[in-house]
C-alpha atoms as a PDB file:
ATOM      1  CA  UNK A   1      47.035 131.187  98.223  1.00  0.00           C
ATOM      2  CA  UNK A   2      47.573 134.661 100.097  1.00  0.00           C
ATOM      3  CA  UNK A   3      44.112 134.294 101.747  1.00  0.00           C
ATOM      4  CA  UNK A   4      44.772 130.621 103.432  1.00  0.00           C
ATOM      5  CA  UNK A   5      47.201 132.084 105.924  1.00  0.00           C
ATOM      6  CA  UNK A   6      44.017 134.249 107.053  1.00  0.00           C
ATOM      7  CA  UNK A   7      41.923 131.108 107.236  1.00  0.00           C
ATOM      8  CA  UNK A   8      44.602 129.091 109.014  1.00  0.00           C
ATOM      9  CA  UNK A   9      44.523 132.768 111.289  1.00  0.00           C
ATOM     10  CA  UNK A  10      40.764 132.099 111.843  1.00  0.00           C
ATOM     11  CA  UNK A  11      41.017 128.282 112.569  1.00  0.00           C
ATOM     12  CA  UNK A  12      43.185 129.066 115.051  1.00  0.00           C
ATOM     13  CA  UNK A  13      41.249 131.364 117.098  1.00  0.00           C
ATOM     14  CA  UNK A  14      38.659 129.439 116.978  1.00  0.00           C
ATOM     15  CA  UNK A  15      39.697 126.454 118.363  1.00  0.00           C
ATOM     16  CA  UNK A  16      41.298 128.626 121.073  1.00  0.00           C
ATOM     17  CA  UNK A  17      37.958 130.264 121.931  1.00  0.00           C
ATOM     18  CA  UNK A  18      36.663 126.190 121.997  1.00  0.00           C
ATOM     19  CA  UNK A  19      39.428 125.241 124.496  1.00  0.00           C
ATOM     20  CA  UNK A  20      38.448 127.944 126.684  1.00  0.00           C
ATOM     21  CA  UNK A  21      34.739 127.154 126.475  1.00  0.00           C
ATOM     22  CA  UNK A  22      35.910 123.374 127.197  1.00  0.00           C
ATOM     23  CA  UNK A  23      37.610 124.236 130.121  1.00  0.00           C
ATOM     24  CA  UNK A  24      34.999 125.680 131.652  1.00  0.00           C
ATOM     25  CA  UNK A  25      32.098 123.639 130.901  1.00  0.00           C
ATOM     26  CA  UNK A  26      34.211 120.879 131.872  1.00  0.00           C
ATOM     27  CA  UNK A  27      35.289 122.730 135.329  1.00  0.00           C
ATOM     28  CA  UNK A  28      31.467 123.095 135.877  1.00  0.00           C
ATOM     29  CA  UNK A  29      30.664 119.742 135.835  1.00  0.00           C
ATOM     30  CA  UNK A  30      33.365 118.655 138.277  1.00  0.00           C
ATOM     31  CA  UNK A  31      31.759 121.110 140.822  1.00  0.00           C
ATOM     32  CA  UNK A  32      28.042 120.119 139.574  1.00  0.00           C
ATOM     33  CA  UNK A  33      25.889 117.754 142.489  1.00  0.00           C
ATOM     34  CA  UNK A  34      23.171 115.963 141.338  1.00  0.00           C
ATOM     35  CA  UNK A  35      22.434 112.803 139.553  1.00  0.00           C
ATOM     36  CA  UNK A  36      23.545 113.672 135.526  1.00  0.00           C
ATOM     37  CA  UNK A  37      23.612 111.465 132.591  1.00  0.00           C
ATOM     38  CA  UNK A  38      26.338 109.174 132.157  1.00  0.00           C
ATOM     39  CA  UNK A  39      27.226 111.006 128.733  1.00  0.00           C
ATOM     40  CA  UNK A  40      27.241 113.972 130.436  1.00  0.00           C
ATOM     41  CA  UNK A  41      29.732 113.287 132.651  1.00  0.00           C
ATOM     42  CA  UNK A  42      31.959 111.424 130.002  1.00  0.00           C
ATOM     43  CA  UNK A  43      31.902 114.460 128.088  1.00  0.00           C
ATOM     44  CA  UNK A  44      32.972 116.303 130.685  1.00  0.00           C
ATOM     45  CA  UNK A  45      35.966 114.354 131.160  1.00  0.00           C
ATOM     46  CA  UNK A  46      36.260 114.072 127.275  1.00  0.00           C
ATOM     47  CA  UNK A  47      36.651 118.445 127.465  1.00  0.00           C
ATOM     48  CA  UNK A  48      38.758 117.962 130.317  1.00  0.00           C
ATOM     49  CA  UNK A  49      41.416 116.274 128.723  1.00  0.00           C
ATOM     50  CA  UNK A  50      41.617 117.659 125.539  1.00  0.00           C
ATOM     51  CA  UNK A  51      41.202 121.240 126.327  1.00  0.00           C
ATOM     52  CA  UNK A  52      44.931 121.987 126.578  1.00  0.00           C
ATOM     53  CA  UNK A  53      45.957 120.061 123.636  1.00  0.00           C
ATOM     54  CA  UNK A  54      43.482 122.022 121.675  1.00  0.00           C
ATOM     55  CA  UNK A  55      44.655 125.294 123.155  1.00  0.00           C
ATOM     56  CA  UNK A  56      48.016 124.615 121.931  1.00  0.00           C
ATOM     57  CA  UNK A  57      46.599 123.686 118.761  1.00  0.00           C
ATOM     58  CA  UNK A  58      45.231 126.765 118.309  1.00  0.00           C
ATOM     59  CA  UNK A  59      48.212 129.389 119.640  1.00  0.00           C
ATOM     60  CA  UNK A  60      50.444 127.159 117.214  1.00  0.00           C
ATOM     61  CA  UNK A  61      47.996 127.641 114.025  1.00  0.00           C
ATOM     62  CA  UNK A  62      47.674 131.635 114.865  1.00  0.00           C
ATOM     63  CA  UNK A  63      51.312 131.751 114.953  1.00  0.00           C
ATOM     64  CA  UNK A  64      51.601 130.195 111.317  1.00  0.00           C
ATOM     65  CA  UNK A  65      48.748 132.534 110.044  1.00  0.00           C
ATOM     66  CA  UNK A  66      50.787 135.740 111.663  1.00  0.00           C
ATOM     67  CA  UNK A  67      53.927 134.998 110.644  1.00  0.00           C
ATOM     68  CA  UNK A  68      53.315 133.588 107.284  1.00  0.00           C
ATOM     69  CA  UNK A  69      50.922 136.293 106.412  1.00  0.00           C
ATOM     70  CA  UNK A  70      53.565 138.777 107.617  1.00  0.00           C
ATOM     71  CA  UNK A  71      56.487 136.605 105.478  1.00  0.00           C
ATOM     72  CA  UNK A  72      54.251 137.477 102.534  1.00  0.00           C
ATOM     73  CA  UNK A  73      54.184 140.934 102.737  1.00  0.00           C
ATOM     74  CA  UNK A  74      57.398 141.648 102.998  1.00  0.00           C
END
């Protein structure tokens, strides 16, 4: 059980690096011009909306990993 708090670590910062790469794809197709698919642009405002839910996702599940892996050692 010891090394879940590293996985739950790992999930963490990656769904932060995600929400980062969200935002910015999704900040690139608002200034985009030009004729795009229509699933394109839903996915754009898909990332859009979701990006800062899953950055706080992500802080909240590195905090667990830190602090519980940190609990656990002392």
């Amino acid at each position: 059980m010891k090394s879940a708090y590293k996985y739950i670590f790992f999930i963490g910062l990656s769904i932060v690096s995600l929400s980062i790469i969200m935002f910015f794809i999704s900040v690139g197709l608002f200034t985009a011009r030009g004729d795009y698919p229509k699933i394109v642009i839903k996915l754009g405002e898909i990332s859009f909306t979701l990006w800062l839910p899953f950055l706080i996702i992500g802080i909240f599940l590195i905090i667990v990993g830190t602090v519980c892996k940190f609990r656990k050692i002392q």
